[in-house]
Protein backbone atom coordinates (compact mmCIF):
# COMPACT_ATOMS: atom_id res chain seq x y z
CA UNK A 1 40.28 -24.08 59.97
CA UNK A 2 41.06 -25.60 56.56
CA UNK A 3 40.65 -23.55 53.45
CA UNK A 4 37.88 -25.94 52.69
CA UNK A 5 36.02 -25.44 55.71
CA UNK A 6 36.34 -21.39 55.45
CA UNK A 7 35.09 -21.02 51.76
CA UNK A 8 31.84 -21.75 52.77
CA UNK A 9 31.37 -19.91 56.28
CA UNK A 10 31.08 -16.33 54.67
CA UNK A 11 30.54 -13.45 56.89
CA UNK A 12 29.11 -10.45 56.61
CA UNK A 13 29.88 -7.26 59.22
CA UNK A 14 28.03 -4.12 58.63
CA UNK A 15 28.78 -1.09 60.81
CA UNK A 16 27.78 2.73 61.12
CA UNK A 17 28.84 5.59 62.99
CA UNK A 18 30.03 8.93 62.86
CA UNK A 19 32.04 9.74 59.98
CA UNK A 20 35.72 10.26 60.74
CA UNK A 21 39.43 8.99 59.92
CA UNK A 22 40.50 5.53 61.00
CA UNK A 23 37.54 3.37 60.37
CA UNK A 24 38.53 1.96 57.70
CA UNK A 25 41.71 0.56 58.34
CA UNK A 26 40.44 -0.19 61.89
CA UNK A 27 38.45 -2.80 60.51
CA UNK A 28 40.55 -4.20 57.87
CA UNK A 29 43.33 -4.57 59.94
CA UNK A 30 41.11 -6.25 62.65
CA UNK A 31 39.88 -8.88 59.96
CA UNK A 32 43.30 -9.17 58.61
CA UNK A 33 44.86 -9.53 62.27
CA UNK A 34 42.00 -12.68 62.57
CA UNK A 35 43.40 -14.48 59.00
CA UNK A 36 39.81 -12.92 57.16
CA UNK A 37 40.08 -13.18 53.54
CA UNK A 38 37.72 -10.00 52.55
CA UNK A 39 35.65 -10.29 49.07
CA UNK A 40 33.98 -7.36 49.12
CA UNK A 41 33.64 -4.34 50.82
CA UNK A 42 31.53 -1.01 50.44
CA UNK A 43 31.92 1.92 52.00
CA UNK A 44 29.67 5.62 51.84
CA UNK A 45 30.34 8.86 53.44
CA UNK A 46 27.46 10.98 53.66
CA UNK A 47 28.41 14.32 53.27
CA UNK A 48 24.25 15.62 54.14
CA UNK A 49 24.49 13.96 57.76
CA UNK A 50 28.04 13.23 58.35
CA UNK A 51 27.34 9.56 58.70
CA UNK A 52 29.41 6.31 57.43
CA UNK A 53 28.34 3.08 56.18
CA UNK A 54 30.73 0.31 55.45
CA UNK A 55 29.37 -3.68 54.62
CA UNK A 56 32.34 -6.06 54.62
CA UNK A 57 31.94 -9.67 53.22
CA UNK A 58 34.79 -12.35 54.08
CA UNK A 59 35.93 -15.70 55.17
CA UNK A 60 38.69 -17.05 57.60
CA UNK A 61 41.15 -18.01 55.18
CA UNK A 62 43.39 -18.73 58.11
CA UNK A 63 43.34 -19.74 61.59
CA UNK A 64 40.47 -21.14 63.66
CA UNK A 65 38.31 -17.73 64.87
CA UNK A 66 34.91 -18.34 65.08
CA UNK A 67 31.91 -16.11 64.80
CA UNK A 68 31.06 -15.79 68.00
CA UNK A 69 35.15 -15.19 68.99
CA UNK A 70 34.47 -12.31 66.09
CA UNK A 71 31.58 -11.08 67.25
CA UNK A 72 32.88 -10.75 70.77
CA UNK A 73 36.12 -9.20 69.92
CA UNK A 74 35.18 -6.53 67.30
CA UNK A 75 33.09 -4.61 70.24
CA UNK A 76 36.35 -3.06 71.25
CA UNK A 77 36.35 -1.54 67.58
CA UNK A 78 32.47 -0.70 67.88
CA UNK A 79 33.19 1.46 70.69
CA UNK A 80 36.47 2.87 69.70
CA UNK A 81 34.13 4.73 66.87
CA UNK A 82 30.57 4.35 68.01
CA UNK A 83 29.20 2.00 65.96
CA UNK A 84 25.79 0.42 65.31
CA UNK A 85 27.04 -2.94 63.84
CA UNK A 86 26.16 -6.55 62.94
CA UNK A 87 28.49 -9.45 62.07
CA UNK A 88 26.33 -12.80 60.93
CA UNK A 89 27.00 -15.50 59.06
CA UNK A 90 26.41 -14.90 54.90
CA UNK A 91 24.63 -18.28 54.38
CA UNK A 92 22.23 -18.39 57.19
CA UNK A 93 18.86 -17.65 55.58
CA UNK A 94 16.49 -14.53 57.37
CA UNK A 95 13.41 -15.85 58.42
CA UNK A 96 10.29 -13.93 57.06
CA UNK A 97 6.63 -13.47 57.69
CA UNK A 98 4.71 -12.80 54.39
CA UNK A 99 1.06 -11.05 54.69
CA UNK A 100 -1.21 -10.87 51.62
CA UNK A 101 -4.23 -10.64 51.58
CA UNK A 102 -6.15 -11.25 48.11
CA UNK A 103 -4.09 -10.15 45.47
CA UNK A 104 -1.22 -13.34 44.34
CA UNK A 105 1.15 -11.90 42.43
CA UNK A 106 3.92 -10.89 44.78
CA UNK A 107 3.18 -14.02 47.14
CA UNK A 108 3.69 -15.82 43.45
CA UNK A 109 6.80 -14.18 42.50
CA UNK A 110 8.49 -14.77 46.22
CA UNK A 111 7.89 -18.21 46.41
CA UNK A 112 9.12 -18.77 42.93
CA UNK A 113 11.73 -16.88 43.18
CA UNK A 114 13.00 -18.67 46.39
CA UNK A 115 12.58 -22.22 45.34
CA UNK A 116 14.86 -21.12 42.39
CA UNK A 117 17.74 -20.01 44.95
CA UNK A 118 17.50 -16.83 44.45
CA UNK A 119 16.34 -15.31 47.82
CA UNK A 120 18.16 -15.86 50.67
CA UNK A 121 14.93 -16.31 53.54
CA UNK A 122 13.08 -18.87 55.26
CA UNK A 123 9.48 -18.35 55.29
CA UNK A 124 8.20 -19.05 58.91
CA UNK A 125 4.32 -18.11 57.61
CA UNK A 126 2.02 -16.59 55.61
CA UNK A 127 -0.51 -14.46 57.22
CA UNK A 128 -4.10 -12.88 55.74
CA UNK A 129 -6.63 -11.41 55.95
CA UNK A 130 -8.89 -13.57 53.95
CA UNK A 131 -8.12 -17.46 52.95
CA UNK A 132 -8.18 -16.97 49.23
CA UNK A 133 -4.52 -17.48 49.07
CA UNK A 134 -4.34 -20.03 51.40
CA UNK A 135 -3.89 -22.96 48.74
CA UNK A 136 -1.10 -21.09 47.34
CA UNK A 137 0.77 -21.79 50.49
CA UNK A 138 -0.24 -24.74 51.61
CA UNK A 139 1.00 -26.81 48.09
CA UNK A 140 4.21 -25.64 48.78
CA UNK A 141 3.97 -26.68 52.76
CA UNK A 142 4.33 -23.21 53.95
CA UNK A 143 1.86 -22.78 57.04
CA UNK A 144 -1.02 -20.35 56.51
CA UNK A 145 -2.39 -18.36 58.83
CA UNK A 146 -5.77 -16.53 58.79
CA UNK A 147 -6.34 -13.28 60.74
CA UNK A 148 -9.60 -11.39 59.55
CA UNK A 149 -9.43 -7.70 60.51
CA UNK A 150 -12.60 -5.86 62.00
CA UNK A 151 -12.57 -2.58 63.37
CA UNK A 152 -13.46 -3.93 66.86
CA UNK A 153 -10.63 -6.83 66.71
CA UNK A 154 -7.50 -5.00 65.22
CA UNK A 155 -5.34 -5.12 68.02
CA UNK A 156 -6.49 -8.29 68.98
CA UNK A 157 -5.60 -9.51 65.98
CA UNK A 158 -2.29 -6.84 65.53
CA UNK A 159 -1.36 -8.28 68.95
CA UNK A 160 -1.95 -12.18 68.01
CA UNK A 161 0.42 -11.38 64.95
CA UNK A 162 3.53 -9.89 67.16
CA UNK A 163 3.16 -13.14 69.03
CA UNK A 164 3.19 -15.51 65.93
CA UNK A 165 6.54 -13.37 65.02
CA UNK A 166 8.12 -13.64 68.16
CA UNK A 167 7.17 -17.52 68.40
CA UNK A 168 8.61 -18.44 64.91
CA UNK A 169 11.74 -16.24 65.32
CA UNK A 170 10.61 -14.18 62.31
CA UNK A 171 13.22 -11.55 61.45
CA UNK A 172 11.41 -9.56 58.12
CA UNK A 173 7.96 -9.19 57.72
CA UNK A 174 6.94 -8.63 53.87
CA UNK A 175 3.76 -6.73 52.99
CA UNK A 176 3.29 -8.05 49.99
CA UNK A 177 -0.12 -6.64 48.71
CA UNK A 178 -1.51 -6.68 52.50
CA UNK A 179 -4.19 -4.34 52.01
CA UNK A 180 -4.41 -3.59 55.63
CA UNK A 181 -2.93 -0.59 57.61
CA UNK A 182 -1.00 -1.06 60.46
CA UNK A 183 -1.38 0.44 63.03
CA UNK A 184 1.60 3.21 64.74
CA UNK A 185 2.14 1.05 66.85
CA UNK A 186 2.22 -2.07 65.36
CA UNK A 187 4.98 0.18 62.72
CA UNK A 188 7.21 1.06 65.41
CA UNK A 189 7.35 -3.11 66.92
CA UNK A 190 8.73 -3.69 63.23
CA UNK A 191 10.64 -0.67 62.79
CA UNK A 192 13.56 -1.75 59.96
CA UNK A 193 12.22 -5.22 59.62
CA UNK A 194 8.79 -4.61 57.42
CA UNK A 195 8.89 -3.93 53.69
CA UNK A 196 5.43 -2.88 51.70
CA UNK A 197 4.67 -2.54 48.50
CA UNK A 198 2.52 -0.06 46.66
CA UNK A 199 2.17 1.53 43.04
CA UNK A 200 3.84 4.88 42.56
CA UNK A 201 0.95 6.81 41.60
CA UNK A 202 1.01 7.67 45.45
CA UNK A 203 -0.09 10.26 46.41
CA UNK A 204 -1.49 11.35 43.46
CA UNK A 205 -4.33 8.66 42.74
CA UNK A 206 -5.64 7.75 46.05
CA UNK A 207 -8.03 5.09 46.82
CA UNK A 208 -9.66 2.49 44.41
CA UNK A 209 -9.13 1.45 41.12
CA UNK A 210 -5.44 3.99 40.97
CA UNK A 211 -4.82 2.60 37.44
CA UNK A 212 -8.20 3.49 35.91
CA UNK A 213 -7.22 6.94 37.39
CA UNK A 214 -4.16 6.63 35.94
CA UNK A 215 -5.94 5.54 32.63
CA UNK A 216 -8.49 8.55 33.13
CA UNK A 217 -5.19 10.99 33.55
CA UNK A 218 -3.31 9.50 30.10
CA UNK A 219 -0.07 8.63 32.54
CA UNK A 220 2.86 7.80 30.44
CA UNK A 221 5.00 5.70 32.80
CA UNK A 222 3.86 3.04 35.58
CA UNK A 223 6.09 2.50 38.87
CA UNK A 224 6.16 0.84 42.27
CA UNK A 225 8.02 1.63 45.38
CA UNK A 226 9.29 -0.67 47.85
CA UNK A 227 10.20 0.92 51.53
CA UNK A 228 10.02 -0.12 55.05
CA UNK A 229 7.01 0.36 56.89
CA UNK A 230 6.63 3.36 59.13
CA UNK A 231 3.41 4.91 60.59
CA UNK A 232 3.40 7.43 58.05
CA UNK A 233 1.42 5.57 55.72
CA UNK A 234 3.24 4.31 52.26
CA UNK A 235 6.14 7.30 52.99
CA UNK A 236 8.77 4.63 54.77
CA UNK A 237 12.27 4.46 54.17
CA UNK A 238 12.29 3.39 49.91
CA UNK A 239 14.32 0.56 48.81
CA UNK A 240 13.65 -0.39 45.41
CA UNK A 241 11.51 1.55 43.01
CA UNK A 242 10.50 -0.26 39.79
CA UNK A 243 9.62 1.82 35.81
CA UNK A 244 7.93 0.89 32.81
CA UNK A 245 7.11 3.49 30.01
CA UNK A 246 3.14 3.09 28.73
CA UNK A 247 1.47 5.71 26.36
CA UNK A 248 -2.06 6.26 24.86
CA UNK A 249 -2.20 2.51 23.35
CA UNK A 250 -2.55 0.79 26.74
CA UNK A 251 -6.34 -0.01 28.50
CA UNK A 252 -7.09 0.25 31.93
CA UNK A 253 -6.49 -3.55 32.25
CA UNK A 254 -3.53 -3.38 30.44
CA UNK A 255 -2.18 -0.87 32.94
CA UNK A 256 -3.07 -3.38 35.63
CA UNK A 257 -1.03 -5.64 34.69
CA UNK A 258 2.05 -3.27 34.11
CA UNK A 259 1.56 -2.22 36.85
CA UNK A 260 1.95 -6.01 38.47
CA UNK A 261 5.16 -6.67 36.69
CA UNK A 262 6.78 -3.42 38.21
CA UNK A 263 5.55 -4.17 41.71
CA UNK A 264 6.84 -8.11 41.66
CA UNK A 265 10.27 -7.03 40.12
CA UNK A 266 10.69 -3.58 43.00
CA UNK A 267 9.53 -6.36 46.07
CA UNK A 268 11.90 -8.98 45.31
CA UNK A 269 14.68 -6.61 44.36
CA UNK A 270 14.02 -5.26 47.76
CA UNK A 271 13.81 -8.59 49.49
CA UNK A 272 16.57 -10.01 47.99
CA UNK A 273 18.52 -6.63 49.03
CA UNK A 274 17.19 -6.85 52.63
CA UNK A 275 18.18 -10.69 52.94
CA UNK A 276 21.53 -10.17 51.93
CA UNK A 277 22.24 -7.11 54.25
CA UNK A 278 22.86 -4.52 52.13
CA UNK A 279 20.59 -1.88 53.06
CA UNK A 280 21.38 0.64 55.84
CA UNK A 281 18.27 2.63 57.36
CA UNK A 282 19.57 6.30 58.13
CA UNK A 283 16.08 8.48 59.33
CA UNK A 284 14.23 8.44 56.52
CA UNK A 285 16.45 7.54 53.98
CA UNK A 286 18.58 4.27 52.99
CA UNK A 287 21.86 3.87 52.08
CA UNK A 288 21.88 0.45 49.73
CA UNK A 289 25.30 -1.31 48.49
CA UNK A 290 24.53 -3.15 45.37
C-alpha cells in the first residue's frame, strides 16, 4: 500500500477488558508488527471496577494489511486478554435514525451541523410522531417517516420501527426531542445505540412547562443531559451535559430558549462523540476519550 493510499484509510480499534499488565504493548506491538502508523491513542484504568479502556487511531503506513486481514488477526490478542473490541474504518460514516416529534431545534442543529462536515453519520430516516417536521426533512431529501403513537398501537408501531432499523442498516438511533417513551423493551433492542435528550431540571421539575417551574423556583443555571437510552426513564448512561448561568433578569420564555441552546450544543457534542467512537459504555457509566 502506498503512503498515499494509507493516509486516507484511518482506523480506529477500541478494546476493553480486565485491567492488567501487557495490554498495552500487546497492541502496539501488534499494529507496529502490521506497518500501522498510530496517531492517537487513549487509554483509562478504572481503579472503581478494575476495568480498561484503550481507543487507538492509525493507518498502514507500510505494507498491504487490510481491514478485514486486521480484524481477523487481532482476535488472537482479544482473547489473550478478554476483550470486547471493535476495529472499523475512521471514515466510514454511522448510519442514524433520528425521531422528533414536534419540537425542531435539535433536528435543526443535526442537519446543519452535518451538511457543514462536522458529524460523521448518514441519516437513513427521520421518524415521528406527528408530520409537523416532515418538510424539514424532506427539503434536504432525507426520507420521513410518520408513526403516530396510541396506547392501543405502541408496539405495533415500536415493532414497525425495529424493522425500518434493521431494513436501512441503521446503527444509532437519536432521540432528539422524541417526546415518546419507549418502551423496556424497545430500550434493551437499542441498548448502546440510542441517545436522548432532556433538560437537567430532571427530576426535580417533572412534567409540563419544566422551565416555567424553573422560572417559578428563581433557578440560577439551565442544563441538558445527553445519555443513552435505558428503560429507566431519562437515567441512561450520560454523555454530554451542557451549562448556562441565568439569574432573576430572565422570563419564562427567555429560559426556553436557554434552555434550547444547551440541549442542541449537549446532543451534537454527544453525537459527534458517538460517531467518532469515543465513548465506552461500562454499566451505568461511560468512559469518553476526547
Amino acid at each position: 500500500m502506498s503512503q498515499d493510499a494509507s493516509s486516507c484509510n484511518e482506523l480506529i480499534l477500541k478494546a476493553a477488558c480486565k485491567a492488567e499488565s501487557g495490554i498495552v504493548a500487546a497492541v502496539s506491538t501488534f499494529l507496529a508488527d502490521r506497518g500501522a502508523y498510530i496517531s492517537d491513542m487513549s487509554q483509562f484504568d478504572d481503579p472503581a471496577t478494575g476495568r480498561f479502556s484503550l481507543r487507538a487511531r492509525f493507518h498502514i503506513a507500510s505494507g498491504d494489511a487490510t481491514l478485514e486481514q486486521l480484524q481477523e488477526e487481532f482476535q488472537a490478542v482479544a482473547a489473550q486478554f478478554g476483550m470486547e473490541w471493535n476495529l472499523l474504518s475512521a471514515e466510514a460514516p454511522t448510519r442514524t435514525l433520528i425521531m422528533v416529534s414536534k419540537f425542531d431545534h435539535c433536528l435543526d442543529d443535526l442537519l446543519y451541523r452535518l451538511k457543514k462536515g462536522e458529524l460523521n453519520m448518514e441519516i437513513t430516516a427521520v421518524v415521528s410522531n406527528h408530520l409537523d417536521l416532515r418538510p424539514m426533512a424532506e427539503r434536504e431529501g432525507i426520507r420521513f417517516v410518520y408513526l403516530p403513537i396510541t396506547p392501543d398501537n405502541k408496539p405495533q408501531q415500536e415493532k414497525a420501527l425495529m424493522e425500518l432499523i434493521d431494513e436501512t442498516g441503521t446503527e444509532l438511533v437519536v432521540l432528539a426531542r422524541y417526546m415518546q417513551v419507549l418502551s423496556d423493551t424497545m430500550c434493551k433492542q437499542l441498548s448502546g445505540r440510542a441517545i436522548n435528550i432532556h433538560h437537567s431540571f430532571l427530576p426535580g421539575f417533572k412534567g409540563a412547562r419544566p422551565y416555567h417551574q424553573a422560572y417559578d423556583r428563581g433557578v440560577k443555571l439551565i442544563g441538558a443531559t445527553a445519555h443513552y437510552v435505558t428503560s429507566d426513564l431519562d437515567e441512561g448512561p450520560i454523555i454530554e451535559q451542557s451549562v448556562q448561568p441565568v439569574d432573576h433578569t430572565y422570563t419564562p420564555e427567555q429560559l426556553v430558549a436557554v434552555g434550547r441552546d444547551t440541549e442542541t450544543v449537549a446532543l451534537a457534542r454527544a453525537v459527534r462523540l458517538h460517531v467518532e467512537h469515543r465513548v465506552f459504555l461500562h454499566g451505568n457509566k461511560t468512559v469518553i476519550f476526547r
